[in-house]
PDB file of N, CA and C in Angstrom:
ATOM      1  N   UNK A   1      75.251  88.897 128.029  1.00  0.00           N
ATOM      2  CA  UNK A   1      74.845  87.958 127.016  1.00  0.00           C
ATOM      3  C   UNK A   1      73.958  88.673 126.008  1.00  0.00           C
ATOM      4  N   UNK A   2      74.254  88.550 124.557  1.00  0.00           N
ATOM      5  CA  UNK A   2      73.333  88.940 123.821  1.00  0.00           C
ATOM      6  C   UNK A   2      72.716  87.514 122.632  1.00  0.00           C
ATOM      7  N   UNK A   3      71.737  88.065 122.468  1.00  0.00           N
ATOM      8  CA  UNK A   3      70.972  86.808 120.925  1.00  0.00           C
ATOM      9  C   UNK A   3      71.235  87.016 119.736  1.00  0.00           C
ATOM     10  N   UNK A   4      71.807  88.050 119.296  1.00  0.00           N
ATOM     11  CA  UNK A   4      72.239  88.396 118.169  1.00  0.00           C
ATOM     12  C   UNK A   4      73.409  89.012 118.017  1.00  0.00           C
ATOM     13  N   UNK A   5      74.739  87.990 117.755  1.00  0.00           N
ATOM     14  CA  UNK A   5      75.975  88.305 118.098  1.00  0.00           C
ATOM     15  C   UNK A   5      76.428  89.298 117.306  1.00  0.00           C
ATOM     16  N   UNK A   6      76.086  89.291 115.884  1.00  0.00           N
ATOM     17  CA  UNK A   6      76.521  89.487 114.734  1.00  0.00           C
ATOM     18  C   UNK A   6      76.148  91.282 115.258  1.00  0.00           C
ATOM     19  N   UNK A   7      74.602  91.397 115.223  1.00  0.00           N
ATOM     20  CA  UNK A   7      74.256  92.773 115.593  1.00  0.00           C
ATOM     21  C   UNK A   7      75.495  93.604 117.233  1.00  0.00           C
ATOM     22  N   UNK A   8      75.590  92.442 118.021  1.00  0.00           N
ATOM     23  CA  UNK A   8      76.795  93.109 119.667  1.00  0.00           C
ATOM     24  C   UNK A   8      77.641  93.670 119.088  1.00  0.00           C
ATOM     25  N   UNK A   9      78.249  92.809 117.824  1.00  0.00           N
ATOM     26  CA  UNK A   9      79.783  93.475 117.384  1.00  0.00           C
ATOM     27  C   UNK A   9      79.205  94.468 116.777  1.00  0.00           C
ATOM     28  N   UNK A  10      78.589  94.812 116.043  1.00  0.00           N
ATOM     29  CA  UNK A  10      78.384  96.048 115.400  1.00  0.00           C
ATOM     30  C   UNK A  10      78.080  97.588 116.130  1.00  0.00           C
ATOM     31  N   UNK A  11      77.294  97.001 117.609  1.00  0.00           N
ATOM     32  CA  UNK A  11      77.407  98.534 118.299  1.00  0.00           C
ATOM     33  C   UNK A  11      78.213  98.310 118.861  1.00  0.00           C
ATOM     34  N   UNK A  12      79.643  97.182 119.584  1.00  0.00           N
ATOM     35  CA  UNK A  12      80.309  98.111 120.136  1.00  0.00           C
ATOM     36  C   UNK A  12      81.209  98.148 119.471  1.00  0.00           C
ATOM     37  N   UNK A  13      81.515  97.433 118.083  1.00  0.00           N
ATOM     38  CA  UNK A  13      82.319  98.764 116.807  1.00  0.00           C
ATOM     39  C   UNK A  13      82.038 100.476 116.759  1.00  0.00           C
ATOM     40  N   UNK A  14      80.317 100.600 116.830  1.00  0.00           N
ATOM     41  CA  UNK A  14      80.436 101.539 116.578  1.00  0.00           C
ATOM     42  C   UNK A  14      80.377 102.323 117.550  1.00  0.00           C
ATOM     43  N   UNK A  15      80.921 101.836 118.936  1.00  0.00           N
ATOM     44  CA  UNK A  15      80.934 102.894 119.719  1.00  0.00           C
ATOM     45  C   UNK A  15      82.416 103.000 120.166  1.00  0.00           C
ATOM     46  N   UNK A  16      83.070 102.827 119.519  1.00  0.00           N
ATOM     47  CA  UNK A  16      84.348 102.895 119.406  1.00  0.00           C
ATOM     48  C   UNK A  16      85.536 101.646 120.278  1.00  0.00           C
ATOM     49  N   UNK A  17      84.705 100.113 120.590  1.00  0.00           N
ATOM     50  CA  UNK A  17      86.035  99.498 121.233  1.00  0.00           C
ATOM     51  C   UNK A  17      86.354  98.635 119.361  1.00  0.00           C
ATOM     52  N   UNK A  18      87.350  97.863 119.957  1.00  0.00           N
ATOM     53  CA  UNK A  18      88.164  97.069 118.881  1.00  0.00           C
ATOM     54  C   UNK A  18      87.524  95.460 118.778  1.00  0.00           C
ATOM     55  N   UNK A  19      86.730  95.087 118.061  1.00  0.00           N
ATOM     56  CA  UNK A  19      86.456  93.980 118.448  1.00  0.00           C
ATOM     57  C   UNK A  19      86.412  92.834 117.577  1.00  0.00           C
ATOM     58  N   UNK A  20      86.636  91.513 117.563  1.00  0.00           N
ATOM     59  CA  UNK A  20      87.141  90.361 116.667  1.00  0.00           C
ATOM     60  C   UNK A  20      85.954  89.451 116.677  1.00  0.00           C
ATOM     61  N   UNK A  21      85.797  88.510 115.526  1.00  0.00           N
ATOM     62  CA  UNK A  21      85.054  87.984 116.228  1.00  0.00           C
ATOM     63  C   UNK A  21      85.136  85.986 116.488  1.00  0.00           C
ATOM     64  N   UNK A  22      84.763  85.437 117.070  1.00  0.00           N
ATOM     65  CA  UNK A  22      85.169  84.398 118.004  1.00  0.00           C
ATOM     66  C   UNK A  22      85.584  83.370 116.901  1.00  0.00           C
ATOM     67  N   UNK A  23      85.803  83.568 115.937  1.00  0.00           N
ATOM     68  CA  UNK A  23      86.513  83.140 114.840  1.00  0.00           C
ATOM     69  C   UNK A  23      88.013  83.489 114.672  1.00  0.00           C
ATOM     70  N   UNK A  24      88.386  83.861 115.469  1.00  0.00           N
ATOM     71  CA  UNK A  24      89.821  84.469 115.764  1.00  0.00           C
ATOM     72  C   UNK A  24      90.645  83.953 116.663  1.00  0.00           C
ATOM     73  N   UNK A  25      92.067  83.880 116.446  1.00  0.00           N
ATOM     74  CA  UNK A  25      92.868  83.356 117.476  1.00  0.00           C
ATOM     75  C   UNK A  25      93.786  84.456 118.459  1.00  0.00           C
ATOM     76  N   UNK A  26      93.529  84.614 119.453  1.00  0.00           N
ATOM     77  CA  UNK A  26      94.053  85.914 119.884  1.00  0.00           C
ATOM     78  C   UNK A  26      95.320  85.265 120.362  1.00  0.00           C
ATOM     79  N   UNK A  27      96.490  86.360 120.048  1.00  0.00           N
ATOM     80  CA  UNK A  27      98.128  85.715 119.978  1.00  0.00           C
ATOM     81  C   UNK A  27      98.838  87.159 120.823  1.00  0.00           C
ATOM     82  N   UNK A  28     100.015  87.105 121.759  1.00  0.00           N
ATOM     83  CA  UNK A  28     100.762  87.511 122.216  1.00  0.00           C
ATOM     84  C   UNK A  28     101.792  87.300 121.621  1.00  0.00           C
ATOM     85  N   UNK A  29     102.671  88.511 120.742  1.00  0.00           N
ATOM     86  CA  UNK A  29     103.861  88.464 120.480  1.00  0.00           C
ATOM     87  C   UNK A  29     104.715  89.710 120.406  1.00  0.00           C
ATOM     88  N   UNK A  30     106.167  89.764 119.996  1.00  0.00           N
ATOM     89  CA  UNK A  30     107.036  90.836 120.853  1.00  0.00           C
ATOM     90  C   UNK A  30     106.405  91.526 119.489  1.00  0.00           C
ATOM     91  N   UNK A  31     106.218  93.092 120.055  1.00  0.00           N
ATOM     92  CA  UNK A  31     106.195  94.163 119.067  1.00  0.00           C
ATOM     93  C   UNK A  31     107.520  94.673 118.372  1.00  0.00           C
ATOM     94  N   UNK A  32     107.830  94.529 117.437  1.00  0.00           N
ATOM     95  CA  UNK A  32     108.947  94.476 116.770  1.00  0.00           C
ATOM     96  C   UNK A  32     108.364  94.027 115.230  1.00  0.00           C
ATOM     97  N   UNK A  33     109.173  95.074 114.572  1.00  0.00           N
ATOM     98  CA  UNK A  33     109.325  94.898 112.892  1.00  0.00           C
ATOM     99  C   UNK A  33     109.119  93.490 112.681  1.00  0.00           C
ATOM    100  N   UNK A  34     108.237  93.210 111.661  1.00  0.00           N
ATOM    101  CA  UNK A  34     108.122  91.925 111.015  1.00  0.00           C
ATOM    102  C   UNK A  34     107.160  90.850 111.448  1.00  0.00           C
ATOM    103  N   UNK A  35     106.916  91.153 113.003  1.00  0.00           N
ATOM    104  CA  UNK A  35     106.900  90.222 113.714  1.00  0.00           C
ATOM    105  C   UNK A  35     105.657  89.371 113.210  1.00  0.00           C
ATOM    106  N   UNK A  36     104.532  89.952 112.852  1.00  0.00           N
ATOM    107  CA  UNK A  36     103.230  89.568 112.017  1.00  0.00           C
ATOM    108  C   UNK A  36     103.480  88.828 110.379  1.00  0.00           C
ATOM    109  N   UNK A  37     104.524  89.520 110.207  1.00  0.00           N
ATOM    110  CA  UNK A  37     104.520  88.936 109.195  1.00  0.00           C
ATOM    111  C   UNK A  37     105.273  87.403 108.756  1.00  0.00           C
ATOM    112  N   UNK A  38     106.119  87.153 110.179  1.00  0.00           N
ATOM    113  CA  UNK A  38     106.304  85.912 110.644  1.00  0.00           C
ATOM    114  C   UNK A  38     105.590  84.703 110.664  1.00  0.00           C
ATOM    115  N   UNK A  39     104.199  85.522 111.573  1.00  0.00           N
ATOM    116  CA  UNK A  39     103.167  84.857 111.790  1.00  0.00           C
ATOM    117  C   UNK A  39     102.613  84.065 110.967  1.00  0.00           C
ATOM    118  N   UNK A  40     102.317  84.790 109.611  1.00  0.00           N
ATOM    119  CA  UNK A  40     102.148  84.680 108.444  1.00  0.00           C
ATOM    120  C   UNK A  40     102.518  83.301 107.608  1.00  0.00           C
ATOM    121  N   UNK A  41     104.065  83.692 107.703  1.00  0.00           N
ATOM    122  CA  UNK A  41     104.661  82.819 107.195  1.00  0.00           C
ATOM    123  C   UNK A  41     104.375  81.877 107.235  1.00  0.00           C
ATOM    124  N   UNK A  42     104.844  81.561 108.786  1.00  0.00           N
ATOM    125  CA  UNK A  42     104.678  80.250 109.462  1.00  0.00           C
ATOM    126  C   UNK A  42     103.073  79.306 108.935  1.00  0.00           C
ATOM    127  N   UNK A  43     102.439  80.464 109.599  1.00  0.00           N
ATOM    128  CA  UNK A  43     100.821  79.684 108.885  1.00  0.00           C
ATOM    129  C   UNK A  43     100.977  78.733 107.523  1.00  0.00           C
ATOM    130  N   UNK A  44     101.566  79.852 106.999  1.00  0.00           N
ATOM    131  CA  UNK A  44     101.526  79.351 105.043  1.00  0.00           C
ATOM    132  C   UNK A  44     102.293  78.055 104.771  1.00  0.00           C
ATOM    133  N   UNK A  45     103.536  78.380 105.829  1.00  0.00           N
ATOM    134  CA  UNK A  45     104.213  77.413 105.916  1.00  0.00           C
ATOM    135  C   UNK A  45     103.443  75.616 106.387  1.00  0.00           C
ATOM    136  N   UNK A  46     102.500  75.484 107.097  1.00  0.00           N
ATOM    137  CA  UNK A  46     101.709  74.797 107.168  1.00  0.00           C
ATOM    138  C   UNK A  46     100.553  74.654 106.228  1.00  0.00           C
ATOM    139  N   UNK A  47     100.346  74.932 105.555  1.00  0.00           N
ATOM    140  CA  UNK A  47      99.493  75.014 104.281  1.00  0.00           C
ATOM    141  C   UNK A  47      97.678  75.291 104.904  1.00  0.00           C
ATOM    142  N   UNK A  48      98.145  76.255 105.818  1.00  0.00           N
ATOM    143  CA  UNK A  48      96.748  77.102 106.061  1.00  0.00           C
ATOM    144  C   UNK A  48      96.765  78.622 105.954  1.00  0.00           C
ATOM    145  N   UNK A  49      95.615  79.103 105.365  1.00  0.00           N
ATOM    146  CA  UNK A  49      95.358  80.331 104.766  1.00  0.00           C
ATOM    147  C   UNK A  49      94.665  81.781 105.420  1.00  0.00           C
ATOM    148  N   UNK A  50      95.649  82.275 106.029  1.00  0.00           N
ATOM    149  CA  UNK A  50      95.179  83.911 107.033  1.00  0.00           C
ATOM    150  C   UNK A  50      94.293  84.149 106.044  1.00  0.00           C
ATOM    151  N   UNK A  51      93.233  84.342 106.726  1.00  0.00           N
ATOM    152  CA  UNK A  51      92.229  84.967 106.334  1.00  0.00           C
ATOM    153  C   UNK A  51      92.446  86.878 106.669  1.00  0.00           C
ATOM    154  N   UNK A  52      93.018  86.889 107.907  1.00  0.00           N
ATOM    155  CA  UNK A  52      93.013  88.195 108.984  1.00  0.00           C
ATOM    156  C   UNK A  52      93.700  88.136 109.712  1.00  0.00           C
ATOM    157  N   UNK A  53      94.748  89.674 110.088  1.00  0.00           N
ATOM    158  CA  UNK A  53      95.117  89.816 110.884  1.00  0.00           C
ATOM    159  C   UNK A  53      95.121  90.983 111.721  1.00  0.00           C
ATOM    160  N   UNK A  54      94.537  91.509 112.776  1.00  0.00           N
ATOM    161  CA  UNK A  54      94.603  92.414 113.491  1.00  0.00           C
ATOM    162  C   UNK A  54      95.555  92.571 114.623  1.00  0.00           C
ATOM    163  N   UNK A  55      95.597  94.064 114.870  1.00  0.00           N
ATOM    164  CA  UNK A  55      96.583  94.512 116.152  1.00  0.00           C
ATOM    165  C   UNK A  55      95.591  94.643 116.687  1.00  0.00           C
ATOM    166  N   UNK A  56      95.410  94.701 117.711  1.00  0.00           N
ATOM    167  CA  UNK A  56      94.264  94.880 118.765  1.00  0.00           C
ATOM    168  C   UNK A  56      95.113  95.713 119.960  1.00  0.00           C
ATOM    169  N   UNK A  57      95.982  95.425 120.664  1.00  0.00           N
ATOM    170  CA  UNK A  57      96.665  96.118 121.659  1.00  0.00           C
ATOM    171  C   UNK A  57      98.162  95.946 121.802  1.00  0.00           C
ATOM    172  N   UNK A  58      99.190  96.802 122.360  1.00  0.00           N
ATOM    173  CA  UNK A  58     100.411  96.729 122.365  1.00  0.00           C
ATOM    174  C   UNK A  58     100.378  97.461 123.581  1.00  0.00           C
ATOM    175  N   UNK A  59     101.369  96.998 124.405  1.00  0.00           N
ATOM    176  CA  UNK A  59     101.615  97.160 125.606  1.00  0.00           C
ATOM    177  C   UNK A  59     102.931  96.322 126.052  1.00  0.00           C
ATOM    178  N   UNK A  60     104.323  97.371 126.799  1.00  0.00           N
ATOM    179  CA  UNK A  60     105.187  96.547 127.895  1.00  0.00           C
ATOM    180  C   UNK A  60     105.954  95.537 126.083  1.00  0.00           C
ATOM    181  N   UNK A  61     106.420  96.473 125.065  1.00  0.00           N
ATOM    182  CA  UNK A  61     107.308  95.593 124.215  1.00  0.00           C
ATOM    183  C   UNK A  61     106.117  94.606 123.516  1.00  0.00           C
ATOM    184  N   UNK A  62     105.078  94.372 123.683  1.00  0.00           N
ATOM    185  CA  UNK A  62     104.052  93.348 123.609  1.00  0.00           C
ATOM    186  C   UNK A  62     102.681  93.685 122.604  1.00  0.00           C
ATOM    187  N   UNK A  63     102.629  92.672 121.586  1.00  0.00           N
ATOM    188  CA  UNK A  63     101.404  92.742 120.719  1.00  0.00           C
ATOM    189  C   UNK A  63      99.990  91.742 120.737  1.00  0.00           C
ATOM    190  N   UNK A  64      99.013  92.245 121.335  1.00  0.00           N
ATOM    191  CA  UNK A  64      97.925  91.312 121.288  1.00  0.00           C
ATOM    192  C   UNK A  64      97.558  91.391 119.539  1.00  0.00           C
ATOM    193  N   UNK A  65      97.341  90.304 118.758  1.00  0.00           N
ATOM    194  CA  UNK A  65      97.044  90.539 117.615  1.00  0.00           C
ATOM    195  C   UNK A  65      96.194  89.113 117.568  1.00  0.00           C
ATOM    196  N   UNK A  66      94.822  89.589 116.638  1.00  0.00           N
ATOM    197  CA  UNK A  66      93.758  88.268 116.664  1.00  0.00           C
ATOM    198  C   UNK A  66      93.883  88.177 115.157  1.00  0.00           C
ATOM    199  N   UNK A  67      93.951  86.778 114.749  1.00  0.00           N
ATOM    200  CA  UNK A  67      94.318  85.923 113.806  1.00  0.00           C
ATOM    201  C   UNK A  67      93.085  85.599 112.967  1.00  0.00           C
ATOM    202  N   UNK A  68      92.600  85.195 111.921  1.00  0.00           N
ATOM    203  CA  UNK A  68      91.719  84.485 111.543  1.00  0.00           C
ATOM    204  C   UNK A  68      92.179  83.716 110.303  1.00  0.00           C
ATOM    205  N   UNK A  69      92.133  82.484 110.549  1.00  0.00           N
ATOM    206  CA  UNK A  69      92.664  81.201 109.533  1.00  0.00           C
ATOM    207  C   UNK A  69      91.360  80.559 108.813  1.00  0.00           C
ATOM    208  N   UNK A  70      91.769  79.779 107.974  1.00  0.00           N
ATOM    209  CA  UNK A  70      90.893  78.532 107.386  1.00  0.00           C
ATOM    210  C   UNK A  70      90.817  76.889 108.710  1.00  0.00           C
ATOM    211  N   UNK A  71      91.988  77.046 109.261  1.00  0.00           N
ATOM    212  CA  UNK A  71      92.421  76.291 110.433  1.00  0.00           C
ATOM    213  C   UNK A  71      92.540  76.740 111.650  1.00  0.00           C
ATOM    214  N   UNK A  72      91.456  76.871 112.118  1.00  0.00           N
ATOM    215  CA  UNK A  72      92.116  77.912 113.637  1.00  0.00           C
ATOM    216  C   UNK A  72      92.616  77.042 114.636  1.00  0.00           C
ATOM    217  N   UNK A  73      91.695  75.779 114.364  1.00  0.00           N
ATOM    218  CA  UNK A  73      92.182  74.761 115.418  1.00  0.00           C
ATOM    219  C   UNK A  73      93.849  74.570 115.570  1.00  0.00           C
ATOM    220  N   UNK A  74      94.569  74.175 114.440  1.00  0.00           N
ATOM    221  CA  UNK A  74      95.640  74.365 114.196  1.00  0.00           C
ATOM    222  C   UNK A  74      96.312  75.375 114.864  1.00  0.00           C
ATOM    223  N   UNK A  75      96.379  76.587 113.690  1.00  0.00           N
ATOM    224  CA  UNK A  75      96.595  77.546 114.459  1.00  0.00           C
ATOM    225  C   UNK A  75      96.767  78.073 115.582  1.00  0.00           C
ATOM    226  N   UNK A  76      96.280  77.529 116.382  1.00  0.00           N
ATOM    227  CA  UNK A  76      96.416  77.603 118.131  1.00  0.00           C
ATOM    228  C   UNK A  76      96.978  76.680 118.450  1.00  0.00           C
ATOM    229  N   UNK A  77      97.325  75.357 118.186  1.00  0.00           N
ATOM    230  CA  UNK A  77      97.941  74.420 118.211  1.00  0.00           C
ATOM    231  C   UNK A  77      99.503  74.968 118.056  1.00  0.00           C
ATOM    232  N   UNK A  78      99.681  75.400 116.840  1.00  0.00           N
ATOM    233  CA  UNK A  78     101.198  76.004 116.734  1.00  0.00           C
ATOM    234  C   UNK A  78     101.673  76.528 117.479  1.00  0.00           C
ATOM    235  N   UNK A  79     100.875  77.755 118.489  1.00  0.00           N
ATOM    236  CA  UNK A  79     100.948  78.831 119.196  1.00  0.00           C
ATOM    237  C   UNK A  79     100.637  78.945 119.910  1.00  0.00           C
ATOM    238  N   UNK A  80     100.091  77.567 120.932  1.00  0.00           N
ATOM    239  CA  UNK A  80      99.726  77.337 122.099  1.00  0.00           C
ATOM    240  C   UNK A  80     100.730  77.833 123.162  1.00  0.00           C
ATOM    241  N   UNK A  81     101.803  78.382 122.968  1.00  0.00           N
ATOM    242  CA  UNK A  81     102.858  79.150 124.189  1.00  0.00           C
ATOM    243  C   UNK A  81     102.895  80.517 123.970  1.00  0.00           C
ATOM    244  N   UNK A  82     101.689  81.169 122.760  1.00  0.00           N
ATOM    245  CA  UNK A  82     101.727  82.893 122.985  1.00  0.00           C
ATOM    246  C   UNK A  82     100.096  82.798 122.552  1.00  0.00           C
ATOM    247  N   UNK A  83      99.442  81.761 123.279  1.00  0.00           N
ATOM    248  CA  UNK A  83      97.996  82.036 122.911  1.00  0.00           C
ATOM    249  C   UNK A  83      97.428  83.038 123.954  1.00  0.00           C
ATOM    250  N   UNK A  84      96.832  84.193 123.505  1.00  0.00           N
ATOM    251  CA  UNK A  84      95.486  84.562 124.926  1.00  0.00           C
ATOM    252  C   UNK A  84      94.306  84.333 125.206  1.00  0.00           C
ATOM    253  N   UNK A  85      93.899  83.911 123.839  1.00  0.00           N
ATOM    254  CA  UNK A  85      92.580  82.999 124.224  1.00  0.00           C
ATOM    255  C   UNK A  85      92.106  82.392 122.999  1.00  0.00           C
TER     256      UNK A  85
END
């Protein structure tokens, strides 16, 4: 646990992990051409606005990528069958 979240992400950015912050929707999808930019779509297609999108990990055909919307609630709503958290 830390009291100053804003300052956690910043050292362990800078100590080299990958990190998002809880404003993000973390999503499982197949690694393959385009596939983000799907994501995308779709969002827009609902008339909410990516703020962000990161790869965070790929593994086994598989992309962890964390999201950040104007709607996240939503957003996870859509994608509640490739959410990770």
């Amino acid at each position: 646990m830390i009291s100053d979240y804003v300052r956690g992400l910043q050292l362990l950015t800078q100590a080299g992990y990958k990190t998002v912050s809880d404003n993000s929707v973390l999503l499982r999808v197949k690694d393959e051409p385009g596939a983000l930019a799907r994501l995308a779509r779709q969002i827009s297609e609902q008339g909410i606005s990516t703020r962000a999108i990161t790869m965070l990990h790929q593994d086994n055909g598989f992309t962890v990528a964390a999201i950040s919307t104007d709607n996240n609630a939503e957003a996870r709503q859509m994608f509640k069958d490739t959410l990770v958290s």
